[in-house]
C-alpha atoms as a PDB file:
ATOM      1  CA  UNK A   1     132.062 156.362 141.837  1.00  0.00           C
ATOM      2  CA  UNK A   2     134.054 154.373 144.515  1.00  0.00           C
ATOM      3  CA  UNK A   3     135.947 152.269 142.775  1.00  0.00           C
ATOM      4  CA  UNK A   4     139.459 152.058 141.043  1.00  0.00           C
ATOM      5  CA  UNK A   5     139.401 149.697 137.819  1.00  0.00           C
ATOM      6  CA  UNK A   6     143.224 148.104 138.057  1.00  0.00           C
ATOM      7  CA  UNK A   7     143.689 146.951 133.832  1.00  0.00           C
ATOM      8  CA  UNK A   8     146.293 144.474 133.356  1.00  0.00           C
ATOM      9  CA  UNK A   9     148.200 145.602 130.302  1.00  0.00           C
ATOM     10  CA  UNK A  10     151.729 144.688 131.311  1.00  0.00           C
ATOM     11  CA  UNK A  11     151.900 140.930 129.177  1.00  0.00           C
ATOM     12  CA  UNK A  12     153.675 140.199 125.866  1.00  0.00           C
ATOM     13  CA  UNK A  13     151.186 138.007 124.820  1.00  0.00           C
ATOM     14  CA  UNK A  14     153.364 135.170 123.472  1.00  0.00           C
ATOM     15  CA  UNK A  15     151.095 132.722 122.961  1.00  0.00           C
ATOM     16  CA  UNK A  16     149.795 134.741 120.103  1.00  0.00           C
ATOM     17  CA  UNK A  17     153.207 134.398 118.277  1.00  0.00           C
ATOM     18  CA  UNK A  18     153.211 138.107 117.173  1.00  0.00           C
ATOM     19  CA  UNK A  19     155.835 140.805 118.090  1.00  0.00           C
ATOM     20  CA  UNK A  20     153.945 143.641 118.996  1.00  0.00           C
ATOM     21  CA  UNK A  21     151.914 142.709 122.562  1.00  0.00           C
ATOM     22  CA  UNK A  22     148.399 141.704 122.277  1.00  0.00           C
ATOM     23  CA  UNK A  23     146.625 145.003 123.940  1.00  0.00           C
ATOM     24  CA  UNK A  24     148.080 147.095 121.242  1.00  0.00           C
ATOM     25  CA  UNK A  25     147.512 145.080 118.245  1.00  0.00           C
ATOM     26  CA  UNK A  26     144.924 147.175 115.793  1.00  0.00           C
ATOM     27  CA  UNK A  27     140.792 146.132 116.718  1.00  0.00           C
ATOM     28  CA  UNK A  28     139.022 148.699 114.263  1.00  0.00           C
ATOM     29  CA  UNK A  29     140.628 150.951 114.217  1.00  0.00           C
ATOM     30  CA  UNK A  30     141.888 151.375 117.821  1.00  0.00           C
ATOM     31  CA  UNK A  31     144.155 149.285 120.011  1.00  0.00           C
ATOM     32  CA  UNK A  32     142.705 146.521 122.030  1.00  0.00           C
ATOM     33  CA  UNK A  33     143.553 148.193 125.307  1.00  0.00           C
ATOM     34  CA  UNK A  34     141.555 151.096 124.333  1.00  0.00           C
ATOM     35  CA  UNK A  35     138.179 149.319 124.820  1.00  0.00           C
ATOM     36  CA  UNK A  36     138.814 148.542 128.080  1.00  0.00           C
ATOM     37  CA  UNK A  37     139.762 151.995 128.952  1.00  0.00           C
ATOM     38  CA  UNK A  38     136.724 153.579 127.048  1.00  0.00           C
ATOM     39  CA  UNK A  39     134.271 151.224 128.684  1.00  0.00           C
ATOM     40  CA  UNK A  40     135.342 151.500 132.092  1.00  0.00           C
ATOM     41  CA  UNK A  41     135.619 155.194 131.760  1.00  0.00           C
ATOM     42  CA  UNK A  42     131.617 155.007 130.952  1.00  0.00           C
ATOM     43  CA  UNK A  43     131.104 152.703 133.899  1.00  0.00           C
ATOM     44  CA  UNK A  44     128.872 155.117 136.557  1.00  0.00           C
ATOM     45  CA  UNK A  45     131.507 152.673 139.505  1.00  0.00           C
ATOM     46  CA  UNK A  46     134.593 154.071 137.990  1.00  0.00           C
ATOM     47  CA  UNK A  47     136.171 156.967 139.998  1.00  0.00           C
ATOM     48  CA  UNK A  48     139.740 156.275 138.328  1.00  0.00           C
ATOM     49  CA  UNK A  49     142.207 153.919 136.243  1.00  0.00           C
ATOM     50  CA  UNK A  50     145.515 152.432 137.022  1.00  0.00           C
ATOM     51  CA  UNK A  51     146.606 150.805 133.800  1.00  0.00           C
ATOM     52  CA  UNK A  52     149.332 148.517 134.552  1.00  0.00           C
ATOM     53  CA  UNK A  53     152.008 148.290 131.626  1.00  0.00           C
ATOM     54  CA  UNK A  54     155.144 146.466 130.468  1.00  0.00           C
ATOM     55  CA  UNK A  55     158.262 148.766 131.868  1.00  0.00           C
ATOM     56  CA  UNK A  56     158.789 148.954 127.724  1.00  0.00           C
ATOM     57  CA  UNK A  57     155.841 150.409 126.589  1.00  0.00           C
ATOM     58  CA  UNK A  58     154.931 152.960 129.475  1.00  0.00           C
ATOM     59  CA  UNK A  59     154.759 155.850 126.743  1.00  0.00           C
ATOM     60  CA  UNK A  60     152.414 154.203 124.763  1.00  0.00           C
ATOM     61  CA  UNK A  61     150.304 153.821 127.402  1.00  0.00           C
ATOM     62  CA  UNK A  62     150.114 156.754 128.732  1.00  0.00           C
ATOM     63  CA  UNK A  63     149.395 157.842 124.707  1.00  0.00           C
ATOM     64  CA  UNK A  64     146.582 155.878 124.783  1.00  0.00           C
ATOM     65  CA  UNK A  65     145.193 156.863 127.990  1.00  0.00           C
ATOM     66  CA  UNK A  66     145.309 159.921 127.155  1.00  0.00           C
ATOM     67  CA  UNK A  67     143.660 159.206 123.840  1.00  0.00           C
ATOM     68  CA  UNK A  68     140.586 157.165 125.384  1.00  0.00           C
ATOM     69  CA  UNK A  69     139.679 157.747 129.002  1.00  0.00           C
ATOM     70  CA  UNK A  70     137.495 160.240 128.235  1.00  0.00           C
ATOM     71  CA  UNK A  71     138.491 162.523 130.470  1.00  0.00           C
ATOM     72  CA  UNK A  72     138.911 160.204 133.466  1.00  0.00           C
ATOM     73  CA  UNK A  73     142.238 159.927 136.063  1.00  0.00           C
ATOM     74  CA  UNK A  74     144.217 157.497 134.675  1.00  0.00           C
ATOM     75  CA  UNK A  75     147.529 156.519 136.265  1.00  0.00           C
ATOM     76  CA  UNK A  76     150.141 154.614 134.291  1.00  0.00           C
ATOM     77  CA  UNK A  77     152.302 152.435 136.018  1.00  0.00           C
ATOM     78  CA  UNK A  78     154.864 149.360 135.625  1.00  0.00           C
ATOM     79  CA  UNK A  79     154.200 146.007 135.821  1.00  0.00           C
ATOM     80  CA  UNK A  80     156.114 143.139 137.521  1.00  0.00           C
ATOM     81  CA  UNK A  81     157.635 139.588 136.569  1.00  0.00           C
ATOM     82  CA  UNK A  82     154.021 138.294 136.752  1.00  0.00           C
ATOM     83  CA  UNK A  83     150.426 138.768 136.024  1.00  0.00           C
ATOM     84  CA  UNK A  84     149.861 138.729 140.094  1.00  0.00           C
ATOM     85  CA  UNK A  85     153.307 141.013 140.564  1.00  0.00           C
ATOM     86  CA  UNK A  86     151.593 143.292 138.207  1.00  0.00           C
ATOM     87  CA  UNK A  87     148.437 143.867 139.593  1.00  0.00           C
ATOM     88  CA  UNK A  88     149.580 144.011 143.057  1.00  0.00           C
ATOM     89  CA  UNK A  89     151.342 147.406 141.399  1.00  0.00           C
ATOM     90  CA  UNK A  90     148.372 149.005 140.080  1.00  0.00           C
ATOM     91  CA  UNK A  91     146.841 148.316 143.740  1.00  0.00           C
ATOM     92  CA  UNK A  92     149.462 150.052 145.335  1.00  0.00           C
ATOM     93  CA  UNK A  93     149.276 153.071 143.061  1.00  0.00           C
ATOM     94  CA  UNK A  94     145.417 153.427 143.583  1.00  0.00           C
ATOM     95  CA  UNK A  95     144.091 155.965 145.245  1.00  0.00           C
ATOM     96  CA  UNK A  96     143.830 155.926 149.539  1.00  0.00           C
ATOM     97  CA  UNK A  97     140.772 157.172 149.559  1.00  0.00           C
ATOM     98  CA  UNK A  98     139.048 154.689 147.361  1.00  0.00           C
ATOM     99  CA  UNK A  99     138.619 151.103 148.708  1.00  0.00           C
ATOM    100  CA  UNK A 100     137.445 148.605 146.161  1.00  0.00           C
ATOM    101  CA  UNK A 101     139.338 148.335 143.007  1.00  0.00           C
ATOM    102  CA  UNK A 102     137.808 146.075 139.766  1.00  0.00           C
ATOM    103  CA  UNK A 103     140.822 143.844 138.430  1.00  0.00           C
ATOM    104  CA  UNK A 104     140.479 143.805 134.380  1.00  0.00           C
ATOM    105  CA  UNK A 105     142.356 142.159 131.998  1.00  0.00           C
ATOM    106  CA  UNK A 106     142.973 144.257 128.942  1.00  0.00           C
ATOM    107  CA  UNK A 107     143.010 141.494 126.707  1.00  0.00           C
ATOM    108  CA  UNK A 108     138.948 141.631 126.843  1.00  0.00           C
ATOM    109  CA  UNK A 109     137.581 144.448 124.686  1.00  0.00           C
ATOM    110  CA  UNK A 110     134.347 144.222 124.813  1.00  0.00           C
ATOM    111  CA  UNK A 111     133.100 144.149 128.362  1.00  0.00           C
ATOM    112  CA  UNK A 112     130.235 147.292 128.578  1.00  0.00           C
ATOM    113  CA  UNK A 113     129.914 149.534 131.239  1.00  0.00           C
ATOM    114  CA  UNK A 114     126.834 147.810 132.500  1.00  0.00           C
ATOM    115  CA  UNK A 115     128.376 144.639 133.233  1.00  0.00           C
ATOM    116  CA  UNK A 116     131.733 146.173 134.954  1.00  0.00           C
ATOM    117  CA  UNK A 117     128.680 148.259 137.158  1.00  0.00           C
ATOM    118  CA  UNK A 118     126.592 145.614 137.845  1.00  0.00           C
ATOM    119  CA  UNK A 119     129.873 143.008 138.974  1.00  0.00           C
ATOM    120  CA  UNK A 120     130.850 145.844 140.899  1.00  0.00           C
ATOM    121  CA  UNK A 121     127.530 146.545 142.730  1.00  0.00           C
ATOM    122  CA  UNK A 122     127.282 142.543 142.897  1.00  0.00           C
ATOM    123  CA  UNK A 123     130.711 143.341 145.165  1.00  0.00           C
ATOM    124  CA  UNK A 124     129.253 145.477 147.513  1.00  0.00           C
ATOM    125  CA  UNK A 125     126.690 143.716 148.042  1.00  0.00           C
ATOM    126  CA  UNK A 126     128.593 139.970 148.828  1.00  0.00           C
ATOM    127  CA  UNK A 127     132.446 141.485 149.757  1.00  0.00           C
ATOM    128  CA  UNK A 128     133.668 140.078 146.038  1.00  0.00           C
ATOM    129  CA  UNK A 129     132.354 139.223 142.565  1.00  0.00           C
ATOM    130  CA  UNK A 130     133.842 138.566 139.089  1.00  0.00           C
ATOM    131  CA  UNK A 131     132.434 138.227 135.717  1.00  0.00           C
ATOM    132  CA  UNK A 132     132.136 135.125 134.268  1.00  0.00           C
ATOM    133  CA  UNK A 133     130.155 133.327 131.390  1.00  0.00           C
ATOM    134  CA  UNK A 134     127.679 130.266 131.799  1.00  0.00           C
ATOM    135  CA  UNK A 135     129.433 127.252 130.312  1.00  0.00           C
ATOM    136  CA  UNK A 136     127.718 125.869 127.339  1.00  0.00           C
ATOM    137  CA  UNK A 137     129.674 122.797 125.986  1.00  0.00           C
ATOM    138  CA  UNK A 138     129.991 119.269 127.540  1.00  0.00           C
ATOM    139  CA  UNK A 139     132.879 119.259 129.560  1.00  0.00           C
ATOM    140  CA  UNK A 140     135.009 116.411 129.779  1.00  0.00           C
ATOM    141  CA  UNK A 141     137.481 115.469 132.169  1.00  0.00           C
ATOM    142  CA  UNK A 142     141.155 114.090 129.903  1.00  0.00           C
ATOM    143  CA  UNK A 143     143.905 112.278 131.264  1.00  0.00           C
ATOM    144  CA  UNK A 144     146.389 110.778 128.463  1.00  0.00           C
ATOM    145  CA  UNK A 145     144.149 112.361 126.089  1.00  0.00           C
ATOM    146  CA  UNK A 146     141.242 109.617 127.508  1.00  0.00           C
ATOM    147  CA  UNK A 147     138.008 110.806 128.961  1.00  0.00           C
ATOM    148  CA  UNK A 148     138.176 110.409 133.064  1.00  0.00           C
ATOM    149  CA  UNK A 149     134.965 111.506 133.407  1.00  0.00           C
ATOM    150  CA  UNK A 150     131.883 113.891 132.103  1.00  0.00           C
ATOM    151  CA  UNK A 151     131.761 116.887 134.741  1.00  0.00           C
ATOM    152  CA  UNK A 152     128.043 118.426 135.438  1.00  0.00           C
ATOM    153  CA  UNK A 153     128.270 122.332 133.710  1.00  0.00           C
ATOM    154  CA  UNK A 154     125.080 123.572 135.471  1.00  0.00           C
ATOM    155  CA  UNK A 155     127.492 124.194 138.478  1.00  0.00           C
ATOM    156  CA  UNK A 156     130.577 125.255 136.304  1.00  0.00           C
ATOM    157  CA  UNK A 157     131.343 128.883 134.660  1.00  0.00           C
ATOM    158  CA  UNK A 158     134.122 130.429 132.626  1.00  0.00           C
ATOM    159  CA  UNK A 159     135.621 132.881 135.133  1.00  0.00           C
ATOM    160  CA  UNK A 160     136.335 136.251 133.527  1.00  0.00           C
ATOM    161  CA  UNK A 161     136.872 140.024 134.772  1.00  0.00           C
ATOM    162  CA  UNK A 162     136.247 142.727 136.182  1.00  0.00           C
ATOM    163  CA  UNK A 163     137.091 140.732 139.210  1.00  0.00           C
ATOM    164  CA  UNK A 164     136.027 143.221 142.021  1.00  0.00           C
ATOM    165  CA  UNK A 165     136.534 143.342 145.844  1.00  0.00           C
ATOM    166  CA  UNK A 166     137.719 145.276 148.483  1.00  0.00           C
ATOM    167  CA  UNK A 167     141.118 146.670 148.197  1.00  0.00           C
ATOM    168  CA  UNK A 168     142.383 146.015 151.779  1.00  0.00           C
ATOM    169  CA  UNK A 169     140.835 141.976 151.387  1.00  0.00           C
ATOM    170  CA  UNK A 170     142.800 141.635 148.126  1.00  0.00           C
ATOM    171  CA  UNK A 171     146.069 142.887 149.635  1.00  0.00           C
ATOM    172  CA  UNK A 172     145.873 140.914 152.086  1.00  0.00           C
ATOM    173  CA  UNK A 173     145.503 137.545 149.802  1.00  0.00           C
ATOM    174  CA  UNK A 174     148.294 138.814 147.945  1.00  0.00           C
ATOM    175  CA  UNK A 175     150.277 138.623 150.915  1.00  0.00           C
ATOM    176  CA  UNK A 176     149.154 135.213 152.296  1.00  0.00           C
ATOM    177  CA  UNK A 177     149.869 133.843 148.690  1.00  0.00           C
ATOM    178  CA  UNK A 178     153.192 135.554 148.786  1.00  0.00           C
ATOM    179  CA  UNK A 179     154.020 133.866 152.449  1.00  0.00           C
ATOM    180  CA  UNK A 180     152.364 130.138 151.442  1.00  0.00           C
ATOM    181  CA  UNK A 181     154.467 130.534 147.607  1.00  0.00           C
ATOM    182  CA  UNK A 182     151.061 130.483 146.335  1.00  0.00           C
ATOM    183  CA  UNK A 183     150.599 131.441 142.294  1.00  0.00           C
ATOM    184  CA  UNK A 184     146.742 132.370 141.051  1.00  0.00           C
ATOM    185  CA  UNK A 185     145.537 132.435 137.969  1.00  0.00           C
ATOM    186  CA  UNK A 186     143.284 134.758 138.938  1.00  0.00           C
ATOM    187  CA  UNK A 187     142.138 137.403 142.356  1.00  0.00           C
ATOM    188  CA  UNK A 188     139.238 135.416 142.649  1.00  0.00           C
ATOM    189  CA  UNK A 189     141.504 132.631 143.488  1.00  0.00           C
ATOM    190  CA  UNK A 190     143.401 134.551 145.893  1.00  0.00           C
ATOM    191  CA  UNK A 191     140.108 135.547 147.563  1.00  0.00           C
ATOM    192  CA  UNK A 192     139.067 132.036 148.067  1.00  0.00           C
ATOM    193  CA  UNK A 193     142.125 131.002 149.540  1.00  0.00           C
ATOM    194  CA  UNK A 194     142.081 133.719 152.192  1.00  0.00           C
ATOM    195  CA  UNK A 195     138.583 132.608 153.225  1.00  0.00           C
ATOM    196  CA  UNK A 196     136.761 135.448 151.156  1.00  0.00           C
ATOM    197  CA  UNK A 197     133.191 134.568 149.903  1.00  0.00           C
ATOM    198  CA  UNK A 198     133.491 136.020 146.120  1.00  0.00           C
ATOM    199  CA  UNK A 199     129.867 136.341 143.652  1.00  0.00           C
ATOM    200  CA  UNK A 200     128.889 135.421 140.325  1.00  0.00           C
ATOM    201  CA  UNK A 201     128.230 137.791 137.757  1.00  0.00           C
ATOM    202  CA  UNK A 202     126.523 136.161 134.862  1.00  0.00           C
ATOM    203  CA  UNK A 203     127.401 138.323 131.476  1.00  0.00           C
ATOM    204  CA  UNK A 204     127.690 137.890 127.865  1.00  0.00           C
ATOM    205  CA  UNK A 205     130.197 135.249 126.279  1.00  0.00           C
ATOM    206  CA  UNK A 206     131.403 138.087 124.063  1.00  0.00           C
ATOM    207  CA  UNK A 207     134.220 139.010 126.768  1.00  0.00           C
ATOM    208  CA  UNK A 208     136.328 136.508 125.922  1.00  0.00           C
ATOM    209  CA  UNK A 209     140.104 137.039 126.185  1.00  0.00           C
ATOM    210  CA  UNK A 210     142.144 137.600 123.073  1.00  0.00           C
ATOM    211  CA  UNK A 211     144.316 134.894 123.725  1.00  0.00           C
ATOM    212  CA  UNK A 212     145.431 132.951 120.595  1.00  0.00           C
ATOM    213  CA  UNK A 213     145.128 134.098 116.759  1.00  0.00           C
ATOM    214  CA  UNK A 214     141.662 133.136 116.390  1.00  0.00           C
ATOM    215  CA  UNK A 215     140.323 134.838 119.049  1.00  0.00           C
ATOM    216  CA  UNK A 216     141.525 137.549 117.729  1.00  0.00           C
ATOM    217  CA  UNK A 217     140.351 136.857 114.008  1.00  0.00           C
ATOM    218  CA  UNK A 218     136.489 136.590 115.887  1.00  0.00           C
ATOM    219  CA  UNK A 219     137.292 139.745 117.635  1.00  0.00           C
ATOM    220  CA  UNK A 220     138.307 141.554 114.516  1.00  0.00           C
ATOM    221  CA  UNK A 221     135.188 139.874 112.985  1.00  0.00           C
ATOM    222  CA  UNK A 222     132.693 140.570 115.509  1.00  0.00           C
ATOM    223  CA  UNK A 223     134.167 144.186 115.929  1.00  0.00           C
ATOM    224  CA  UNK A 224     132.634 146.015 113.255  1.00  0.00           C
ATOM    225  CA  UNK A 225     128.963 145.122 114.255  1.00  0.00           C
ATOM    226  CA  UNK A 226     129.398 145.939 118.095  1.00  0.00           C
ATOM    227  CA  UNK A 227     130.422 149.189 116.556  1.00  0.00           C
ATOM    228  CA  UNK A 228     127.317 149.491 114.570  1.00  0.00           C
ATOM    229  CA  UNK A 229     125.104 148.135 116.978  1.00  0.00           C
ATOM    230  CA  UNK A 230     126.550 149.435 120.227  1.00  0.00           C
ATOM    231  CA  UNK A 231     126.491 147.745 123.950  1.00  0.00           C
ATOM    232  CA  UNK A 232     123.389 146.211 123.731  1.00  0.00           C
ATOM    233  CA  UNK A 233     124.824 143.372 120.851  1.00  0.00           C
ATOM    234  CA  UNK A 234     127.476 142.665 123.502  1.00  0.00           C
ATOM    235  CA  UNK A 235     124.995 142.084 126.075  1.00  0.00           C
ATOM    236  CA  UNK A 236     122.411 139.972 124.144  1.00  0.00           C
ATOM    237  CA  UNK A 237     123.749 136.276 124.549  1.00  0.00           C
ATOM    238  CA  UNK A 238     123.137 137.025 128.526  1.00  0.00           C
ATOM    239  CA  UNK A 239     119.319 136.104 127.836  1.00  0.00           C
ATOM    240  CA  UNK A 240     119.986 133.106 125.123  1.00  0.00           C
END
């Protein structure tokens, strides 16, 4: 266990047009943020949790990592103006001795323990990996709502998280970004602008992001079987 999972949870999520924020909204029974926590608290990587929240619902967070870290060190801390302010945060509160940390976004419930241990040994093994998802539709290329051109998806993937790398290397592309005004989307992005080789973790399409109201109808849909069925369902569109 050498590495700290850093879980985004500091977001309103607007763009689902609800009040409460998106990692807290009920997914069977649970919030959404408690998947995260549960899974990466199975992962064999995991040696401790920084979940990153909105300055406004610190108690609850610490409520529910109480509730579903079984028994791992979870430290609760506040989040910034941005996704990228917000992470940089949980890095700063993890733990000296550990020096890789696995950037998740809470918004993704169903990751398993074996994928956030295999992108994490994937890490050691390169200096930096992330999650992501083959692409499976035709992608197409739109300017003015006209096709530009047909791009070739046998080089292209849906980028997802854990996003994992070394600690130090990700503080430092927080700071370049910071001194070049530089906003990612993403750490991998970070990493590749500060000259960092990052890996490809090919996992299931079922850790999609609950970004919009029906993602999270299919994640309230798809919820009840991954209970019945357990990790492997999760992991079974790896080999389709």
């Amino acid at each position: 266990m050498t590495v700290t999972a850093v879980i985004a949870a500091a977001g309103t999520g607007s763009r689902l047009g609800v009040e409460t924020p998106k990692q807290f909204l009920d997914l069977l029974g649970r919030p959404i943020v408690a998947w995260s926590l549960e899974a990466f608290s199975r992962a064999r990587e995991i040696a401790e949790i920084v979940l990153v929240a909105h300055p406004a619902y610190m108690e609850l967070c610490q409520e529910v990592a109480r509730d579903y870290s079984r028994g791992l060190p979870v430290k609760v801390v506040p989040g910034g103006h941005t996704r990228q302010e917000s992470v940089h945060n949980g890095i700063e509160a993890a733990s000296q001795d550990i020096g890789w940390v696995a950037v998740h976004d809470a918004a993704r419930p169903f990751i398993t323990p074996a994928q956030i241990d295999s992108t994490c040994l994937m890490a050691k093994e390169i200096g930096a990996a992330i999650a992501a998802a083959p692409i499976v539709d035709t992608v197409k290329e739109v300017e003015a709502n006209l096709i530009t051109r047909t791009l070739d998806r046998t080089h292209l993937v849906a980028a997802q998280t854990p996003q994992v790398c070394r600690k130090d290397d990700l503080a430092r592309a927080y700071a370049q970004a910071t001194s070049q005004g530089v906003s990612a989307t993403d750490e991998a992005g970070l990493l590749e602008l500060a000259g960092i080789m990052v890996g490809v973790n090919l996992v299931s399409g079922f850790n999609f992001k609950v970004t919009t109201k029906a993602d999270l109808a299919l994640a309230r849909a798809i919820a009840p079987v991954i209970a019945e069925q357990g990790d492997n369902f999760l992991e079974l569109s790896e080999d389709v």
